[in-house]
N, C-alpha and C. Protein backbone atom coordinates (compact mmCIF):
# COMPACT_ATOMS: atom_id res chain seq x y z
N UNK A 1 -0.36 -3.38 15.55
CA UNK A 1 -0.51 -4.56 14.70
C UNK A 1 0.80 -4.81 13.96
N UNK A 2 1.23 -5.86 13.95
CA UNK A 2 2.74 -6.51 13.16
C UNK A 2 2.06 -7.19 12.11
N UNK A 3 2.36 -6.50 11.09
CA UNK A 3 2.54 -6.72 9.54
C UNK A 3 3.19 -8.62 9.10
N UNK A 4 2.55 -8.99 8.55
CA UNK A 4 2.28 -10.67 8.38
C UNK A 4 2.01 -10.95 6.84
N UNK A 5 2.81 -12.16 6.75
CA UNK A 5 2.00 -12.66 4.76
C UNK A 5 1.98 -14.15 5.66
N UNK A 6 0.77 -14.36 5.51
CA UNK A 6 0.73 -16.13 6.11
C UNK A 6 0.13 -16.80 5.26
N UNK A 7 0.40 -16.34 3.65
CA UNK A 7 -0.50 -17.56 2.56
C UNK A 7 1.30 -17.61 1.82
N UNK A 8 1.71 -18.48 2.09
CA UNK A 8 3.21 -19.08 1.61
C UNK A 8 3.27 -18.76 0.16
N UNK A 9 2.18 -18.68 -0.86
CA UNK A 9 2.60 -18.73 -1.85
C UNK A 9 1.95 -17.31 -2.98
N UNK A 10 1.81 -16.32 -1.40
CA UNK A 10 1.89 -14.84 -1.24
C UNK A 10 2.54 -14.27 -3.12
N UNK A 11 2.56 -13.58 -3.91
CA UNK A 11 3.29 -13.24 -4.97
C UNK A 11 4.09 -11.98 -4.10
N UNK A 12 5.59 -12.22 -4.53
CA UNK A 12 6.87 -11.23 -3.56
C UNK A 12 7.10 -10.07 -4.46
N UNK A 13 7.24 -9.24 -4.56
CA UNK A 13 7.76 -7.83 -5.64
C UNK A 13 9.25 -8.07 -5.05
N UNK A 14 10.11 -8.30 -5.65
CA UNK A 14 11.60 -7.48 -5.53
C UNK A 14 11.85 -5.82 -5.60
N UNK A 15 12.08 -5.58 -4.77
CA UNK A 15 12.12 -3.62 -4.89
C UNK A 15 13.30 -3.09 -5.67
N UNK A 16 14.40 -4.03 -5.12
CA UNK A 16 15.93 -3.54 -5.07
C UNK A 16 16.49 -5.14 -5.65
N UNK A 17 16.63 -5.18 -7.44
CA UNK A 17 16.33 -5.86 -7.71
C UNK A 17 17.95 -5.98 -7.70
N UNK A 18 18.73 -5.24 -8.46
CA UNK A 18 20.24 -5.15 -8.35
C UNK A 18 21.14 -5.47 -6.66
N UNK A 19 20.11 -5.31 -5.60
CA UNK A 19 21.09 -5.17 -4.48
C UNK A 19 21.71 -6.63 -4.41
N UNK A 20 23.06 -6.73 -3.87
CA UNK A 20 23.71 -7.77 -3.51
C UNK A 20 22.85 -9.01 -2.84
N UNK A 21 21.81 -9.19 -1.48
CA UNK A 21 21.06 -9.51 -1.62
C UNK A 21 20.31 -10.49 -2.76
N UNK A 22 20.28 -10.19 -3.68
CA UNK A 22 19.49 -11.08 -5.16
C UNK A 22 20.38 -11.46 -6.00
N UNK A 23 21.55 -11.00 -5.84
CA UNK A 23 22.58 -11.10 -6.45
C UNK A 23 23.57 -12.19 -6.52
N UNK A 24 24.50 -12.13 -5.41
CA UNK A 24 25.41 -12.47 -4.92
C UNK A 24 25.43 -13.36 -3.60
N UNK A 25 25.70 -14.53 -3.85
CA UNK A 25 27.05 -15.21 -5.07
C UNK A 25 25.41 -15.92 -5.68
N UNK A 26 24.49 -15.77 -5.30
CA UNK A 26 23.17 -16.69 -5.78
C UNK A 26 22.31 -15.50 -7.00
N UNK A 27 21.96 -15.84 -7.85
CA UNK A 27 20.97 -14.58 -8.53
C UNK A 27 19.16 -15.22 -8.06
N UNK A 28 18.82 -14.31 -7.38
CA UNK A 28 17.50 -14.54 -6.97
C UNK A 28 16.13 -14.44 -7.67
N UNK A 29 15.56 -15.32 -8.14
CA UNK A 29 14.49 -14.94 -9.40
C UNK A 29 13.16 -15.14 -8.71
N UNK A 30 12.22 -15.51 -9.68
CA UNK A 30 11.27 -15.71 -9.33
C UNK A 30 11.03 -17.67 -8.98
N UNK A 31 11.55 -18.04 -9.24
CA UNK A 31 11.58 -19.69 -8.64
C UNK A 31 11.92 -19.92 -7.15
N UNK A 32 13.04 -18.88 -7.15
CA UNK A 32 13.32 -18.95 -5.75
C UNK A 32 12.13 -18.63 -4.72
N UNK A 33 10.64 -18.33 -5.11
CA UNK A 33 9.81 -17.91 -3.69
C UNK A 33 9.21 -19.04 -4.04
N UNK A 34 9.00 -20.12 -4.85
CA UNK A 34 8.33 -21.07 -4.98
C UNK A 34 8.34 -22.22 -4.28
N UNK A 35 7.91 -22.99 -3.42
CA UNK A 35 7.82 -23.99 -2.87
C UNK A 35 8.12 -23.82 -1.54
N UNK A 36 7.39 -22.38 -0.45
CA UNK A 36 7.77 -22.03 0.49
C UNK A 36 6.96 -22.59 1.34
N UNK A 37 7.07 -22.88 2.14
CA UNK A 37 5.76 -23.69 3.35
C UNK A 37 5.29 -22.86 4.64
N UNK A 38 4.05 -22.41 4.72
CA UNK A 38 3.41 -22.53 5.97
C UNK A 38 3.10 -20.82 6.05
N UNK A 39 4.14 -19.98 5.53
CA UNK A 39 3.83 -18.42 5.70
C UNK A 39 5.38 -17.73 4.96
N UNK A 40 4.92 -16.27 4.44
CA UNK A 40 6.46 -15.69 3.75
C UNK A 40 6.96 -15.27 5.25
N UNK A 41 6.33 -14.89 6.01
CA UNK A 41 7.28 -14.20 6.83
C UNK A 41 5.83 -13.55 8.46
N UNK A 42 6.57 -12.98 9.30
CA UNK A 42 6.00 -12.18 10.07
C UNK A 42 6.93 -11.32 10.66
N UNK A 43 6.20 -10.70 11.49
CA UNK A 43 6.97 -9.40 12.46
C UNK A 43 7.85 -8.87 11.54
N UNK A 44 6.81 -8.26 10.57
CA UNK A 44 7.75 -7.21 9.39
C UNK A 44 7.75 -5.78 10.49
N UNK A 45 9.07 -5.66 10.08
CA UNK A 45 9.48 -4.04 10.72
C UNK A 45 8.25 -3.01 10.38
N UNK A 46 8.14 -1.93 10.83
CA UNK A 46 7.24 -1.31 10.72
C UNK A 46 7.66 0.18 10.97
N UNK A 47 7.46 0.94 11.68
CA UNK A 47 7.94 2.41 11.86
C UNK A 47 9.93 2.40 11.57
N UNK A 48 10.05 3.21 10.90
CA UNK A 48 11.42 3.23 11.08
C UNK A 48 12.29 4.48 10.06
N UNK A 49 12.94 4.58 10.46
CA UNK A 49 13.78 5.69 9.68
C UNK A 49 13.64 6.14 8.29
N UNK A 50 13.81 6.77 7.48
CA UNK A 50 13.72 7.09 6.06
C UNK A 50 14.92 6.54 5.49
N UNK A 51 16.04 5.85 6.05
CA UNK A 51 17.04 5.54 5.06
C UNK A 51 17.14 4.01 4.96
N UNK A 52 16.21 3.70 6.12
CA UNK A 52 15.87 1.87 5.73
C UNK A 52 15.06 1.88 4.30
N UNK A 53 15.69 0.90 3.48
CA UNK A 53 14.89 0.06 2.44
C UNK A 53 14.59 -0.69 2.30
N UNK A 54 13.33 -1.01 1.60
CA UNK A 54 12.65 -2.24 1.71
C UNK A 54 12.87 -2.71 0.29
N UNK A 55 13.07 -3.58 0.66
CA UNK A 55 13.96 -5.05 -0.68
C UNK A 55 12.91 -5.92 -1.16
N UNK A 56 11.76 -6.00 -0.19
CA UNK A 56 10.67 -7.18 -1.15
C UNK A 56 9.41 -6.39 -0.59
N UNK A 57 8.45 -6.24 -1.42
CA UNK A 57 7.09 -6.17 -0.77
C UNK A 57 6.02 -7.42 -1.12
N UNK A 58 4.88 -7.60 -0.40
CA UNK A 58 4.07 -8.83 -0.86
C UNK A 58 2.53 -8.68 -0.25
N UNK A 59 1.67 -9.14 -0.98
CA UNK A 59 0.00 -8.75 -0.75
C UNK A 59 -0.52 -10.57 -0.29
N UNK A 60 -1.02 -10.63 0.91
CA UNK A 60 -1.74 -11.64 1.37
C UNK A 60 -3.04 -11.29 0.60
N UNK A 61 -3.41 -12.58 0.15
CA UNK A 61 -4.83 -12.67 -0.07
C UNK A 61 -6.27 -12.94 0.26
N UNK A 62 -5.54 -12.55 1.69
CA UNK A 62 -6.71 -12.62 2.63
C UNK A 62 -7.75 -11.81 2.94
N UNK A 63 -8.95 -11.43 2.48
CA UNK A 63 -9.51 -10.65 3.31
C UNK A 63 -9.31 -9.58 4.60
N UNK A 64 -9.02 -10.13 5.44
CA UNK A 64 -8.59 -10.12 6.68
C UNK A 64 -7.30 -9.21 6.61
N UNK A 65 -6.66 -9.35 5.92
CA UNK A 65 -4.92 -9.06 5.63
C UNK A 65 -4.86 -8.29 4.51
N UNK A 66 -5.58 -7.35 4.30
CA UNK A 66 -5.43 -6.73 3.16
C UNK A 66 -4.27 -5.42 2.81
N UNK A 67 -4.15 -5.28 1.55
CA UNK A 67 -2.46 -4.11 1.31
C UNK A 67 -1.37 -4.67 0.82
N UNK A 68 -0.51 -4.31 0.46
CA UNK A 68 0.88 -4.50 0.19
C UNK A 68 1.40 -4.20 1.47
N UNK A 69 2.39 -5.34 1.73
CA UNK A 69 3.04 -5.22 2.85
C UNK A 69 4.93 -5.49 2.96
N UNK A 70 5.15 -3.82 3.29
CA UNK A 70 6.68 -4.02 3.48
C UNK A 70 7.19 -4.35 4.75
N UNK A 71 8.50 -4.36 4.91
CA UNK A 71 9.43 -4.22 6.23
C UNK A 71 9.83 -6.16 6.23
N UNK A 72 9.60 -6.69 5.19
CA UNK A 72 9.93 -8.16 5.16
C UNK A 72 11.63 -8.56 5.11
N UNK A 73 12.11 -7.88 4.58
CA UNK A 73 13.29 -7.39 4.07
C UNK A 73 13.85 -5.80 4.46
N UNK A 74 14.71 -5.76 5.10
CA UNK A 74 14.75 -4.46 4.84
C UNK A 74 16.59 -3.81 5.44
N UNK A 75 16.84 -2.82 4.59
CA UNK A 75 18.25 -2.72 5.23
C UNK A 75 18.69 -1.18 4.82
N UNK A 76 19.36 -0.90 5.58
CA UNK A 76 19.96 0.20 5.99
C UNK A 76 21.62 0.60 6.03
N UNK A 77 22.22 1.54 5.59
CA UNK A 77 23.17 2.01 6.01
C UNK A 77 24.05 2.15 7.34
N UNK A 78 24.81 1.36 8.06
CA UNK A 78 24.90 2.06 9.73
C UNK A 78 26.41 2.22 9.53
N UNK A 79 27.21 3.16 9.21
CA UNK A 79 28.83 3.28 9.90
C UNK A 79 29.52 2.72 8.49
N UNK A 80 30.11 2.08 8.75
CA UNK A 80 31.04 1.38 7.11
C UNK A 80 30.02 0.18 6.69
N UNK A 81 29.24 -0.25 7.35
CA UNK A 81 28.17 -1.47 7.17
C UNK A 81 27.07 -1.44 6.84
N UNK A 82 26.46 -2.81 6.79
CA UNK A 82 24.96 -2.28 6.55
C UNK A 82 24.25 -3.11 7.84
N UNK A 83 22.94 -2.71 7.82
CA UNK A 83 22.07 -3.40 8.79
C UNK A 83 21.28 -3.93 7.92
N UNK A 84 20.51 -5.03 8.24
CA UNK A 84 19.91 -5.95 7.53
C UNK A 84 18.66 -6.73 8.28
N UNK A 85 16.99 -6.35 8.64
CA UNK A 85 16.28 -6.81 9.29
C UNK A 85 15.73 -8.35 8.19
N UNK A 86 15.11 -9.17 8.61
CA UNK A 86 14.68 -10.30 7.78
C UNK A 86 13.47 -10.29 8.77
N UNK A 87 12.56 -10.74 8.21
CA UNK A 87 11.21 -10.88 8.78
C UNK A 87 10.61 -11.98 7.97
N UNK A 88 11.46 -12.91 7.20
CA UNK A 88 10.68 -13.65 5.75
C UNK A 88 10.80 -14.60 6.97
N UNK A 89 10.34 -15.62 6.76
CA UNK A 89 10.28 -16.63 8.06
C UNK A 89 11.19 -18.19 7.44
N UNK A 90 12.55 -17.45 6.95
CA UNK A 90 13.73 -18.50 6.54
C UNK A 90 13.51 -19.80 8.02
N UNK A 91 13.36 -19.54 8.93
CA UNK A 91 13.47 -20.59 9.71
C UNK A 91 12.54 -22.11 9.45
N UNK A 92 11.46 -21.78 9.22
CA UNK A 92 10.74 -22.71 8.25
C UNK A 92 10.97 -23.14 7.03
N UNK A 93 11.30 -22.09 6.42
CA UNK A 93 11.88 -23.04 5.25
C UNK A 93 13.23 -23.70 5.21
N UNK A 94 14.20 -23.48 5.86
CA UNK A 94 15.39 -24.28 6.09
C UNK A 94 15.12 -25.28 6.42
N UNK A 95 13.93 -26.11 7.37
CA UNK A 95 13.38 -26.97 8.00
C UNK A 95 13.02 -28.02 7.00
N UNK A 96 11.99 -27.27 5.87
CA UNK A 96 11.64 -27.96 5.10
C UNK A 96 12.16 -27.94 3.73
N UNK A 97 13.52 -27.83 3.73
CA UNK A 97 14.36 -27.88 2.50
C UNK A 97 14.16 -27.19 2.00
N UNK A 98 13.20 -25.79 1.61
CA UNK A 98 13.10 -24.65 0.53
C UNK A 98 14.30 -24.73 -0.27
N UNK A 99 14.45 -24.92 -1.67
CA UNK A 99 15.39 -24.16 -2.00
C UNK A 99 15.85 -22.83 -1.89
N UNK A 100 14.87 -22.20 -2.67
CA UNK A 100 14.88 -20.74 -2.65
C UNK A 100 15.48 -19.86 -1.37
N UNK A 101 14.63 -20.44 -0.03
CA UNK A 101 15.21 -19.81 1.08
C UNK A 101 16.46 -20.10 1.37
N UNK A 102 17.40 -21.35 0.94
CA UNK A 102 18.20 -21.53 0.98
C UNK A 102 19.44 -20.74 0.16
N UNK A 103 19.48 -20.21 -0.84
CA UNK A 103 19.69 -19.56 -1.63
C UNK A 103 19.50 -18.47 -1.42
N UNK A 104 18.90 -17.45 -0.97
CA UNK A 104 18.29 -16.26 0.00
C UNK A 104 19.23 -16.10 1.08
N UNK A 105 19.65 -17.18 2.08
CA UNK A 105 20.12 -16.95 3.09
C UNK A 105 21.50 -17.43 2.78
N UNK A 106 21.80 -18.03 1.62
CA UNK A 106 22.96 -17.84 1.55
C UNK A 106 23.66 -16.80 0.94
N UNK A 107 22.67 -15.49 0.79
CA UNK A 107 23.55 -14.58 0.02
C UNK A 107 23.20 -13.78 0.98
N UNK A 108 22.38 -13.53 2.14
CA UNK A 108 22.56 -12.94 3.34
C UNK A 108 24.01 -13.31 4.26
N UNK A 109 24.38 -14.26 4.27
CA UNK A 109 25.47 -14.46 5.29
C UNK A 109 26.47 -14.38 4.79
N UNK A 110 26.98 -14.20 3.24
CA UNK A 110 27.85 -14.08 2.29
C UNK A 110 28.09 -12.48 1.96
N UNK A 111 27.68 -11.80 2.78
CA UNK A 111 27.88 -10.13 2.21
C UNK A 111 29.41 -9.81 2.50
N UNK A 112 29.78 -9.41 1.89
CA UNK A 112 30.83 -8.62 2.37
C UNK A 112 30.66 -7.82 3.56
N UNK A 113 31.79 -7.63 4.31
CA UNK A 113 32.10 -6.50 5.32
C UNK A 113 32.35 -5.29 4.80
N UNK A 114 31.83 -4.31 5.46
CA UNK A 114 31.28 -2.93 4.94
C UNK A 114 30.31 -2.75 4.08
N UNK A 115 30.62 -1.87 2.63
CA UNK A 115 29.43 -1.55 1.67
C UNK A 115 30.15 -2.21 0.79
């Protein structure tokens, strides 16, 4: 089973509230998950190493979908870099103007090279 938030306006925990990520060059709050359309995300990572971290967790309120659910976010150490999975479902919201996701993904593609 692949881990899913499909009620858009899901409440997000920030884990890693300092990481660059929330930070940089955008500061990521709580406005930013607001006005997301259609679902937070799917095909959250799931089995994986102990040195991946998870950056957001979030609880569907579904019946059906019950738990806190990580792997939405999540990133890792690899070599001088980092790895960085996304599972939030930015592709929809870019579509429909999100701010927030917009702002999100612009501090994803803005990382620096290396750490």
């Amino acid at each position: 089973e692949t881990a899913r938030i499909t009620d858009e306006d899901a409440p997000v925990t920030v884990l890693v509230p300092a990481d660059p990520v929330f930070t940089t060059p955008n500061r990521i709050g709580p406005g930013d998950w607001q006005g997301w359309v259609q679902e937070r995300g799917t095909y959250f990572l799931d089995a994986r190493d102990p040195r991946y971290v998870d950056l957001v967790s979030m609880t569907d309120p579904f019946p059906l979908n019950p738990g806190v659910r990580k792997g939405a976010l999540v990133e890792a150490p690899v070599g001088q870099g980092t790895w960085t999975y996304v599972g939030l479902g930015l592709f929809r919201q870019v579509t429909a103007g999100t701010p927030g996701a917009y702002r999100l993904l612009a501090n994803l593609v803005s990382r620096p090279a290396g750490r």
